[in-house]
Structures are given as structure tokens and as C-alpha cells.
Protein backbone atom coordinates (compact mmCIF):
# COMPACT_ATOMS: atom_id res chain seq x y z
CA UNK A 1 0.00 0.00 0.00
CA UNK A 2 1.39 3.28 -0.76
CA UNK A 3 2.16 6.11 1.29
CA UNK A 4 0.03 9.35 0.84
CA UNK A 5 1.46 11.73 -0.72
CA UNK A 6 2.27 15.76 0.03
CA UNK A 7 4.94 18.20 -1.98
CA UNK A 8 6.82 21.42 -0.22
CA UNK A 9 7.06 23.83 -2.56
CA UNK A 10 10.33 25.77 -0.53
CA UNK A 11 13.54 24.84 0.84
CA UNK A 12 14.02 27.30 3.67
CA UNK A 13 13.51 27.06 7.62
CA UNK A 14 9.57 27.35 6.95
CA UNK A 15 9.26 24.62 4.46
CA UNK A 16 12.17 22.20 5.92
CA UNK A 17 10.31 22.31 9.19
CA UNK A 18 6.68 21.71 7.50
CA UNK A 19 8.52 18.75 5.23
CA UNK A 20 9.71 16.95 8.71
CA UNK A 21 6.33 17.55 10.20
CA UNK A 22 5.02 15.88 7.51
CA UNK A 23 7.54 12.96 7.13
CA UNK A 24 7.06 11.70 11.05
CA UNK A 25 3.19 11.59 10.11
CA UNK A 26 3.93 8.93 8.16
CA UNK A 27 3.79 10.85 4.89
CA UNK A 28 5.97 10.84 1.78
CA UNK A 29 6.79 14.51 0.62
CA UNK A 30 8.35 15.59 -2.36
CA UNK A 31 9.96 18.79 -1.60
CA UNK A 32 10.79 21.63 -4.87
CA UNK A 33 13.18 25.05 -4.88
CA UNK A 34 13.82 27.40 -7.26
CA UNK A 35 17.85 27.07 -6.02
CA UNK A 36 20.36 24.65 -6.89
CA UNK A 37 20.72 24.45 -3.50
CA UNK A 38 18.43 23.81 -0.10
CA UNK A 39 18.22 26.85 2.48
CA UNK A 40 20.83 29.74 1.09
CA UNK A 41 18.82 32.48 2.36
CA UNK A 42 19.11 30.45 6.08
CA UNK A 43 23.32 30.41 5.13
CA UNK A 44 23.35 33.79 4.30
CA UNK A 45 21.29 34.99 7.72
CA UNK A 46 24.20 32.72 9.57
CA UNK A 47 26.82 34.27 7.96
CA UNK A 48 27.76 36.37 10.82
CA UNK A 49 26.29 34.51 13.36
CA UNK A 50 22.85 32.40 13.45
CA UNK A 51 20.62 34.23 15.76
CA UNK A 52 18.11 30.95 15.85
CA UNK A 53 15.66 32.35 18.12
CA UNK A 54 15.42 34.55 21.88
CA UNK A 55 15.47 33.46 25.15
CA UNK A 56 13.21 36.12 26.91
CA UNK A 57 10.24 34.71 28.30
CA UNK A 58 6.91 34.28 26.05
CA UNK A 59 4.80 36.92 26.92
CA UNK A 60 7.24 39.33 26.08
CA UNK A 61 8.64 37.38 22.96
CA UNK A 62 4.95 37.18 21.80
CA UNK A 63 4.49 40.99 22.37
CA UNK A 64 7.33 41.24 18.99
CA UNK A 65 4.54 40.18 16.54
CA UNK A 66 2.32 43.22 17.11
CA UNK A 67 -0.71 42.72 15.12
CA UNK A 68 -0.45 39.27 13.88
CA UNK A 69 0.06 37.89 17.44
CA UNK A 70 -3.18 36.46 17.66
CA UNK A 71 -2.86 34.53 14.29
CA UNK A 72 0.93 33.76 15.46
CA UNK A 73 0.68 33.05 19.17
CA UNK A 74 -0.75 28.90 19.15
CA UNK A 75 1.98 28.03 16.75
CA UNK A 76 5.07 29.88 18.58
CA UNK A 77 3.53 28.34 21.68
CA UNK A 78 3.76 25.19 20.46
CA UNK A 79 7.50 25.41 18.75
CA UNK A 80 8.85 28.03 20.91
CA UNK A 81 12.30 28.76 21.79
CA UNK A 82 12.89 26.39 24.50
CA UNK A 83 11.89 23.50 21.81
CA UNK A 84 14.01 25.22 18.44
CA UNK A 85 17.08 24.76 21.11
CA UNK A 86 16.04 21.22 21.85
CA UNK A 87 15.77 20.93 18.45
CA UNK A 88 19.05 21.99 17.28
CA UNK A 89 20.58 19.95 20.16
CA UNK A 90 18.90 16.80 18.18
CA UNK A 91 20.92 17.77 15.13
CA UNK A 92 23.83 18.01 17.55
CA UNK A 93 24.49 21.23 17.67
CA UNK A 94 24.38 22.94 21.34
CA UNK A 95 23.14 26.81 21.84
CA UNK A 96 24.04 29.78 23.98
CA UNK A 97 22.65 32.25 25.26
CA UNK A 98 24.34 35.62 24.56
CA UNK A 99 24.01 38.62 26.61
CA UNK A 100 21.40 40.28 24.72
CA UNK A 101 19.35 36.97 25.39
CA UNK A 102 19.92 36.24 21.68
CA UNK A 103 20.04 32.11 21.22
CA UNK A 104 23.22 30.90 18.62
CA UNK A 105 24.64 27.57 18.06
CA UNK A 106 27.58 27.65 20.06
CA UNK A 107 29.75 27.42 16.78
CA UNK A 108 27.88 30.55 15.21
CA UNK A 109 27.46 28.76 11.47
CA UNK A 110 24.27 27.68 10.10
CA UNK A 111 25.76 25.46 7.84
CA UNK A 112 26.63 23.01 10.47
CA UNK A 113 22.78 22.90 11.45
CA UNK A 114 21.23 22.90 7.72
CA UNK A 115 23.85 20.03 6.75
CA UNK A 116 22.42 17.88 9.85
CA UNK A 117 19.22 18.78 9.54
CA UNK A 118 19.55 17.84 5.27
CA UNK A 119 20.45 14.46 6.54
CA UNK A 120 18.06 13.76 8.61
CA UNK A 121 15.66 14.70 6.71
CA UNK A 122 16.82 12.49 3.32
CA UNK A 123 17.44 9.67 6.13
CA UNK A 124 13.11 9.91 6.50
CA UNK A 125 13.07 9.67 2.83
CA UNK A 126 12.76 13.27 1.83
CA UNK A 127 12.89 13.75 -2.15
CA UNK A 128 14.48 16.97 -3.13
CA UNK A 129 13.90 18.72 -6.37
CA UNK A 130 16.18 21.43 -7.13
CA UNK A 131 15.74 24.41 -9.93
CA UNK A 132 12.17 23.76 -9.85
CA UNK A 133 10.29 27.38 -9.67
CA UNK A 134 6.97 27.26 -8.87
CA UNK A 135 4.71 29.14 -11.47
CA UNK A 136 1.38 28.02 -10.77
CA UNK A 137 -1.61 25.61 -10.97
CA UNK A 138 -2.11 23.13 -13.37
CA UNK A 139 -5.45 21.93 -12.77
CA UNK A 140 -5.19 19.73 -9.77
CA UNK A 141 -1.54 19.59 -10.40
CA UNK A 142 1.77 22.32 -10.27
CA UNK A 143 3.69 24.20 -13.06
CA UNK A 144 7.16 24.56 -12.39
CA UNK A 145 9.72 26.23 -14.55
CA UNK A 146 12.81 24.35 -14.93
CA UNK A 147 16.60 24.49 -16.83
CA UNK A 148 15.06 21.67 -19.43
CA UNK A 149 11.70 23.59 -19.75
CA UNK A 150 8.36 23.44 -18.25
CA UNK A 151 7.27 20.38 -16.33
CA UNK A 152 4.00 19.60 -14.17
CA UNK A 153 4.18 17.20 -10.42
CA UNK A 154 1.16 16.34 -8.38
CA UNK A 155 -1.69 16.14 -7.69
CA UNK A 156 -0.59 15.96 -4.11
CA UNK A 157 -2.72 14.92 -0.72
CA UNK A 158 -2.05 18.15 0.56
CA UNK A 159 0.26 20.89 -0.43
CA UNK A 160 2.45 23.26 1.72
CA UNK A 161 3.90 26.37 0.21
CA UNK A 162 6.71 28.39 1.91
CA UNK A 163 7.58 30.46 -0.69
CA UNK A 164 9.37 33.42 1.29
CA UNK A 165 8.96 36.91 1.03
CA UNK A 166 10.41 39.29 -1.56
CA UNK A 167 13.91 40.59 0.02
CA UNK A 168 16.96 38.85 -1.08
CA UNK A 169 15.72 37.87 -4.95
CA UNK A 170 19.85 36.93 -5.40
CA UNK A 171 18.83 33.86 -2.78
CA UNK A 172 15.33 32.67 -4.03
CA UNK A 173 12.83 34.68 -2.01
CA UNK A 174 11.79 37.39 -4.49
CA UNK A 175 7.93 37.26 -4.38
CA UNK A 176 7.47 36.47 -8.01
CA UNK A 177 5.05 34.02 -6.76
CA UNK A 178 2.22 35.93 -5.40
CA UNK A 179 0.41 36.30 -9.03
CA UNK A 180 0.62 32.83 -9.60
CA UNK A 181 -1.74 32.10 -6.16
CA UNK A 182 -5.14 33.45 -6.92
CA UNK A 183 -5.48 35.01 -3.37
CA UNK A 184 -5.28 38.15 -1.85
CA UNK A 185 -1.79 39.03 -1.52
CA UNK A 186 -0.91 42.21 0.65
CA UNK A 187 1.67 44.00 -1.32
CA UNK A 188 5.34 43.36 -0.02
CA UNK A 189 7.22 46.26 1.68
CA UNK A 190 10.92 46.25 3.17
CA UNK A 191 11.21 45.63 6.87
CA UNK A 192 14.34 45.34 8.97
CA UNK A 193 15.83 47.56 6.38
CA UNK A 194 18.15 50.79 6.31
CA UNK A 195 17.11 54.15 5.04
CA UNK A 196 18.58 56.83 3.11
CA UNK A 197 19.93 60.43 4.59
CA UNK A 198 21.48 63.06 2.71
CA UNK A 199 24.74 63.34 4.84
CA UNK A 200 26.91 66.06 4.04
CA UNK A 201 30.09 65.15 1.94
CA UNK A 202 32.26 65.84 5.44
CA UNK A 203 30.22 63.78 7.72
CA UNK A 204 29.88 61.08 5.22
CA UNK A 205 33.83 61.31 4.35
CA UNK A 206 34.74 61.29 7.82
CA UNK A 207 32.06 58.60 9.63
CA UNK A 208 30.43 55.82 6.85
CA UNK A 209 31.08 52.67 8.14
CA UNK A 210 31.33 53.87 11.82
CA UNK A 211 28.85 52.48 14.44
CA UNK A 212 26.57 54.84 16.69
CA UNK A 213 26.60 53.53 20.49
CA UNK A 214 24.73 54.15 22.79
CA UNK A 215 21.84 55.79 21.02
CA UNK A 216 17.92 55.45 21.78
CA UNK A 217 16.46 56.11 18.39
CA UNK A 218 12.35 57.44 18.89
CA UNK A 219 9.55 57.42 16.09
CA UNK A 220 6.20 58.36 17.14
CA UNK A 221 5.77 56.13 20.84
CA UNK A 222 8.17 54.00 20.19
CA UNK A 223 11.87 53.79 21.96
CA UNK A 224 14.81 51.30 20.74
CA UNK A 225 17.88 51.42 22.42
CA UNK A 226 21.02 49.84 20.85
CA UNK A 227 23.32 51.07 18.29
CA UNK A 228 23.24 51.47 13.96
CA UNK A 229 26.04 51.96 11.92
CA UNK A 230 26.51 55.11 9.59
CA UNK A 231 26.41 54.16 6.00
CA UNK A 232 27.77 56.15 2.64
CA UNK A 233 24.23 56.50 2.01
CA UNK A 234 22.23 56.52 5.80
CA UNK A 235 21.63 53.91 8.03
CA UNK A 236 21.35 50.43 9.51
CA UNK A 237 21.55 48.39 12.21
CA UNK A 238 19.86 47.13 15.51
CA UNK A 239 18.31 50.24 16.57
CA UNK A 240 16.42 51.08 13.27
CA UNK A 241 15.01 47.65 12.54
CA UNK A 242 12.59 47.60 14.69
CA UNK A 243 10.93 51.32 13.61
CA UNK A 244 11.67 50.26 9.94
CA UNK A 245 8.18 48.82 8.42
CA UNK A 246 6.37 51.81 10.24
CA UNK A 247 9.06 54.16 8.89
CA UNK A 248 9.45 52.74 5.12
CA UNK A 249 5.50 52.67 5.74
CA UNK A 250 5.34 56.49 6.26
CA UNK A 251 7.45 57.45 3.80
CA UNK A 252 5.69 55.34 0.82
CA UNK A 253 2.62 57.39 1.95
CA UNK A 254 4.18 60.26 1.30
CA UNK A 255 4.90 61.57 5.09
CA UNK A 256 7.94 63.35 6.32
CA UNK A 257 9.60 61.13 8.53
CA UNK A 258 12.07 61.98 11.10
CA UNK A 259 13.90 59.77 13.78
CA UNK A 260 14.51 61.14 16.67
CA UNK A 261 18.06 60.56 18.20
CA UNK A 262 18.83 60.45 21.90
CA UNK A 263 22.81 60.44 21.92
CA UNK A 264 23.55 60.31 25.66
CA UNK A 265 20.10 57.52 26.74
CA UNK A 266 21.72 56.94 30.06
CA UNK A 267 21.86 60.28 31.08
CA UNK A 268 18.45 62.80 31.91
CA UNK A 269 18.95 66.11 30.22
CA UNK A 270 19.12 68.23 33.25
CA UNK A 271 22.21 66.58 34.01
CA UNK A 272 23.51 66.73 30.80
CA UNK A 273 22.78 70.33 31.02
CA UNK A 274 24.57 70.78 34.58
CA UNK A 275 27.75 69.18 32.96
CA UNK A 276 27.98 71.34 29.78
CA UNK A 277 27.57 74.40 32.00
CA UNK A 278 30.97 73.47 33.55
CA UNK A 279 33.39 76.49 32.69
CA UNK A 280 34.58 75.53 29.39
CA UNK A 281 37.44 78.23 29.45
CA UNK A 282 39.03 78.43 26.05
CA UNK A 283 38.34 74.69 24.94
CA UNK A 284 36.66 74.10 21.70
CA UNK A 285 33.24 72.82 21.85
CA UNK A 286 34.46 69.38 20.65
CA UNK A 287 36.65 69.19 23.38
CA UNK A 288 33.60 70.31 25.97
CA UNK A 289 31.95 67.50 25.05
CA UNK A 290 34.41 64.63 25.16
CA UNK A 291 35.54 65.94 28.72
CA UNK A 292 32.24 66.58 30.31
CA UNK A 293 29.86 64.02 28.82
CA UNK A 294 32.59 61.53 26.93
CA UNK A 295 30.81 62.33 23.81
CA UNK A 296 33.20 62.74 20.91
CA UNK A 297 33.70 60.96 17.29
CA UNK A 298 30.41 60.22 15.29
CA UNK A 299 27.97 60.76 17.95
CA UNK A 300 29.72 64.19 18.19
CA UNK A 301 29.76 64.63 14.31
CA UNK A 302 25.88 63.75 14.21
CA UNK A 303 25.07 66.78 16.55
CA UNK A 304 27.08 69.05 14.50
CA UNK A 305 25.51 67.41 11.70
CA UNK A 306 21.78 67.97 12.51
CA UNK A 307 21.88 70.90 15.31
CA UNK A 308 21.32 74.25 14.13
CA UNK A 309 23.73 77.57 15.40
CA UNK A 310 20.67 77.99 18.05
CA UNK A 311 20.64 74.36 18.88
CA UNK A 312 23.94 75.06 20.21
CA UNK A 313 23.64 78.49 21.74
CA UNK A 314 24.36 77.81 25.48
CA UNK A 315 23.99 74.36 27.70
CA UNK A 316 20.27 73.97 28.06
CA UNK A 317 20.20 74.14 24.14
CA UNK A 318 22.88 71.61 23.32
CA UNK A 319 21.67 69.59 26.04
CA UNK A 320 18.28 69.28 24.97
CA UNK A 321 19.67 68.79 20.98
CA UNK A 322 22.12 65.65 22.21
CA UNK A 323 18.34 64.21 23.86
CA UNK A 324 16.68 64.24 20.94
CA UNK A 325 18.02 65.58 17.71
CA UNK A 326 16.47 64.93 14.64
CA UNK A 327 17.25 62.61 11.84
CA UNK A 328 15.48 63.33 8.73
CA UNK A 329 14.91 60.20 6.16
CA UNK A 330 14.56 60.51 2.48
CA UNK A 331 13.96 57.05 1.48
CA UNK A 332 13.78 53.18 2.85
CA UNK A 333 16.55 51.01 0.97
CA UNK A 334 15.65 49.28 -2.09
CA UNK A 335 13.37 45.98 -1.50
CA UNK A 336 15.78 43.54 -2.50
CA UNK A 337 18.10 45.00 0.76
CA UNK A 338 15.78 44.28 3.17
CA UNK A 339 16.37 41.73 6.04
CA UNK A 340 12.81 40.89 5.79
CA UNK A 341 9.17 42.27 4.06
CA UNK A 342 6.09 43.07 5.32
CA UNK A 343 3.42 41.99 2.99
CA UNK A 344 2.37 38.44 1.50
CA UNK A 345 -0.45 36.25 2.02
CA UNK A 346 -3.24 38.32 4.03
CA UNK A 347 -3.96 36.49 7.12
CA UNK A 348 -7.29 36.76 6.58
CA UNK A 349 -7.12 34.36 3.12
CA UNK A 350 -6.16 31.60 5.52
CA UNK A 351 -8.25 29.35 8.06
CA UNK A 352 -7.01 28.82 11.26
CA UNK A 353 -4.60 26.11 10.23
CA UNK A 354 -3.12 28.07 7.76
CA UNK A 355 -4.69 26.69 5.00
CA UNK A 356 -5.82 29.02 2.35
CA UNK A 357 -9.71 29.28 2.32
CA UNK A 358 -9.81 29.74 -1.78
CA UNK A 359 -7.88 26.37 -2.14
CA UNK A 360 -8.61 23.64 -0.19
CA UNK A 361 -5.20 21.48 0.60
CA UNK A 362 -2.82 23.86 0.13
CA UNK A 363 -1.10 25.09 3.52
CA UNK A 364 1.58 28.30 3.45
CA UNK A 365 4.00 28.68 6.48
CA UNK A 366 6.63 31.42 6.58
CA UNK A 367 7.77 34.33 5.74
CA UNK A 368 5.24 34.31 2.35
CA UNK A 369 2.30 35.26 5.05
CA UNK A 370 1.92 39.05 5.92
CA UNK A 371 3.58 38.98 9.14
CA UNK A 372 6.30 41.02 10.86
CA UNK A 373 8.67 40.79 13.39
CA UNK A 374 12.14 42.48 14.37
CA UNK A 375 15.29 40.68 13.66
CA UNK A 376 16.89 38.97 17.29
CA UNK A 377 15.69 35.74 16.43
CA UNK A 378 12.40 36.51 16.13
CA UNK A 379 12.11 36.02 12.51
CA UNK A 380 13.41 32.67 12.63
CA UNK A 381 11.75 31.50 15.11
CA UNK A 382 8.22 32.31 13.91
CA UNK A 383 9.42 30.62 10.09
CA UNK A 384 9.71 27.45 12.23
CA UNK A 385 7.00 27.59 14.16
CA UNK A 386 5.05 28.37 10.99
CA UNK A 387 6.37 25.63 9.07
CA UNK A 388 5.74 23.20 11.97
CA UNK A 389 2.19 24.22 12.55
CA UNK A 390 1.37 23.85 8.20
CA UNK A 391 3.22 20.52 8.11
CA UNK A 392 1.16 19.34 11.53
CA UNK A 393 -2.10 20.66 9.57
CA UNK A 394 -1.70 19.35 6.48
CA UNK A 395 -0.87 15.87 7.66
CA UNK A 396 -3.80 15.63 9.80
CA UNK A 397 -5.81 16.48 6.70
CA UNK A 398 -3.70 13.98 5.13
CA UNK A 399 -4.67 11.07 7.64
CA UNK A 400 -7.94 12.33 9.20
């Protein structure tokens, strides 16, 4: 008697996780990517060190998801961080906890964890099918574009896309699928992405490449503290990622959008105030600065960068310009920069396990469903939990 059947149509975190899912069911899956190769936008996010998922506790790891918590909270409940490290450890590979409460494998590398995981998977008779792009329905069946030409697979017992969003077309996820589904698809917008500034020629000459730390950066209600790195062209980093989709959402709408910087976020600005009215005697303001408040290099260079001559009239003025001194945007980075999108698969085309309402047996996980979250493991974790929760769905269809 033959196994039922079930293809993957994606060979990131999302779909590896929904193909394993399926697999212990009891389930043969075929799994397709448009790569040669399983996982590279995975490598490429482990690259400088695999953030895998976060360590703080759930309530305020669920509070990351913003709006699509209540879609998002069953599945990272049932695959959340305690069980991705218990899962890595399976593949061998122990975890940390950094400082930051950030979770890596203790050797950094995801390509230590995807080559395990690859085996394991093939070992449970996974069938991989590489250069394979999905470009639509067939009937009951799939159209894929391949090096040889078009070919048709399926019909399937159930089908699971995780398709990815559209950042990082170089690595597979480019979002050239959403036409192809039939559904409503929220159009994709960077997230986790830098921005554009117009720096002068000095500032840029003299601080692109430099990182900004401490800094609390502000828009609207919301405070990040951390650090971003000056670019030739604006910024990036830690502190902006988490503003970014509200930001790059402003500014599509046509909004001026400002950051607002506080330089010195361990210090009140009376104080700061009380220091710079120290006698500075004949030292440069520069010089003030460094000695009073140990403010110098590019956090100095930003305040003579944004302050006007009556931001720096006198203490009180400077003070209150190093607490929050404003960082004018003129764009969001191009798309294809982006960390991750916003945008995808509207929540509301899909039933509550994930399947999509229009088409009966076919499941989507991952980072193709409009959901956002900041980068600090977050992103990861919810692709797994995604997949996990599409795979568990699909097979119970599957088997009843």
C-alpha cells in the first residue's frame, strides 16, 4: 500500500520544518526550490552569526509580533524557543545564550545545522527537487519552470507552500510568486531595512562605516535602544530595525519622517545640562563635550551634523539637541536590501490552520504570510513555528 502523498514547494527554515512535520506523520513529501541548492537564504542569515531564536520569556517574545500575534501566538507556543534549542541539540548542535538573550549555536554557522538537519531529513526519505520554480496551478496539479523547460508534479494529498517573502531575490525569495496564487496578496514592503539620509560630503567622508553607540532612536511612541552603523548613504543596524516597516511605511505614503536621536540615553537632560555648564574656558566645543559628557567621534559629528547655530547656543540648548536631535529620512533602501518584508499572504485568506480558504489542501507557512517581526531571532523562530504548525495541519488532513 502506498504512502500518501504531500509536496513542499520551498527549501528554507519554513518549508524544511513543515517537510519533517510531515515525514514523522507517516507521509511521503516531495519537496521543490527554485535554487540549486536547499536553504541559502538560512546560510546567508548565519553568515555572521545564526541568531536561531530569543530566550526572553513568552509573553514578552509574543508581544514582537504586534498585530499578527493572535494569528501567530498557538503556533510559537507550540515550537517556541525552548523546543528550536532542543531541536538543534537533536541535530547536535548545542546553543548559547548571549548577553542580549539572543540564542546561537555555540559554533555561530548555520551550515553546520542545515547540513544535519539535510540528513536527517533524506534519512526519512525526503525527495528533493532542485531548480524547480513554482509558477502556478495546473489543474489539480503544479507548473514549475525548470533548466530543461516546463514540467507539471502532483496532484498531491495536501500541499504546503513556503515560498518566502520578496527581500533577497539573489537567494530565491523574491515574491514572483504571489500572481501565480489566486489570493489576496498584501503587497510586499521592506522591513528590517536601512534608510537613506542626505549626509553632508564631510560627515559622510569622515564617519560611513562607523557604528553609533549608545543611542535610543524614537519614532512616534516607540523607543529602541542599541546602536546602527553610519552608511555612505544613511543607516542600519539594531536600533532602526525595529521602527523600519512603520518608517518605510510612512514614507511610501508620502509623510515626512524623522527619527529622533537620543545620543547620551543613560543620562536625563538636566544633568547633561549641569555638565555642559561646567566652565569651558578656552576649549573648543568638541573638546567640551568629550571631557564633560565623553561624547566625541560620530555621535559628536551627528550633533554638528543635525543641530542648528541655536541648537547650540548655550547648555540647556545643546543639552536638549544631544536628547533628541532629529534625523530626517529621504527614502527606505531598495526591497531587495531588506532583512525581511512586510506583505504576503493576508492572514485573513487563511483558516485557522493556515490553510488558504480559496484552495482547499494547500497550507503556506513562513515568511510568504503578511507577518512582521524584528530581527533577534524573532524572525526565525516564527518561520519554524510556521512551518511546523502547516506541516502538523496538512498531515492531519492527510490522515484524518
Amino acid at each position: 500500500m502506498s504512502l500518501p502523498q504531500a509536496i513542499v514547494i520551498g527549501g528554507g527554515p519554513a518549508g524544511l520544518m513543515a517537510a519533517e512535520s510531515l515525514l514523522d506523520a507517516g507521509i511521503a513529501v516531495t519537496l521543490y526550490d527554485a535554487m540549486p541548492s536547499l536553504g541559502r537564504k538560512f546560510l546567508m542569515a548565519g553568515k555572521s552569526g545564526l541568531n536561531l531564536t530569543h530566550a526572553e520569556p513568552a509573553e514578552a517574545l509574543l508581544a514582537r509580533y504586534g498585530a499578527a500575534r493572535p494569528r501567530l501566538e498557538a503556533a510559537i507556543r507550540a515550537f517556541d524557543s525552548a523546543a528550536i534549542r532542543d531541536f538543534a541539540l537533536g541535530l547536535g548542535i548545542e546553543t548559547f545564550v548571549g548577553s542580549s538573550g539572543r540564542v546561537f549555536p555555540t559554533g555561530f554557522k548555520a551550515a553546520p545545522l542545515l547540513r544535519a538537519w539535510l540528513h536527517r531529513l533524506r534519512g526519512k526519505g525526503l525527495r528533493i527537487m532542485v531548480r524547480h520554480r513554482f509558477t502556478g496551478f495546473d489543474g489539480d496539479g503544479l507548473r514549475f519552470e525548470t533548466p530543461a523547460g516546463p514540467v507539471t508534479a502532483g496532484p498531491a494529498d495536501a500541499l504546503v507552500l513556503a515560498l518566502g517573502g520578496a527581500s533577497w531575490p539573489a537567494l530565491g525569495s523574491d515574491g514572483a510568486w504571489a500572481p501565480a496564487l489566486g489570493v489576496a496578496v498584501t503587497p510586499f514592503g521592506p522591513a528590517n531595512c536601512g534608510f537613506d539620509v542626505a549626509w553632508s560630503p564631510v560627515f559622510r567622508a569622515g564617519f560611513a562605516g562607523q557604528p553609533v553607540k549608545p543611542v535610543a532612536v524614537t519614532l512616534g511612541t516607540r523607543r529602541q535602544r542599541g546602536e546602527f552603523v553610519v552608511t555612505e548613504t544613511g543607516i542600519e543596524g539594531g536600533a532602526i530595525y525595529p521602527l523600519a516597516a512603520d518608517a518605510a511605511a510612512r514614507l511610501a505614503a508620502g509623510e515626512t519622517v524623522d527619527f529622533i536621536l537620543d545620543l547620551l540615553p543613560g543620562q536625563d537632560e538636566t544633568a547633561v545640562a549641569a555638565a555642559l555648564a561646567k566652565p569651558q574656558g578656552r576649549q573648543s566645543l568638541s573638546n567640551h563635550l568629550r571631557r564633560q559628557l565623553g561624547l566625541e567621534g560620530v555621535r559628536a559629528g551627528l550633533l554638528r551634523e543635525g543641530a542648528t547655530a541655536a541648537d547650540l547656543a548655550g547648555p540647556a540648548a545643546i543639552a536638549r539637541r544631544l536628547k533628541a536631535l532629529p534625523l530626517r529620512l529621504q527614502a527606505a533602501r531598495p526591497l531587495a536590501e531588506a532583512i525581511s518584508t512586510t506583505g504576503g499572504v493576508a492572514l485573513e485568506a487563511l483558516d485557522g490552520d493556515w490553510m488558504l480558504k480559496a484552495r482547499p489542501g494547500v497550507f503556506c507557512a513562513g515568511e510568504m504570510i503578511d507577518w512582521d517581526a524584528p530581527t533577534g531571532g524573532y524572525l526565525l523562530t516564527a518561520c519554524l513555528a510556521l512551518g511546523r504548525a502547516a506541516g502538523t495541519a496538512a498531515a492531519r488532513r492527510i490522515t484524518g
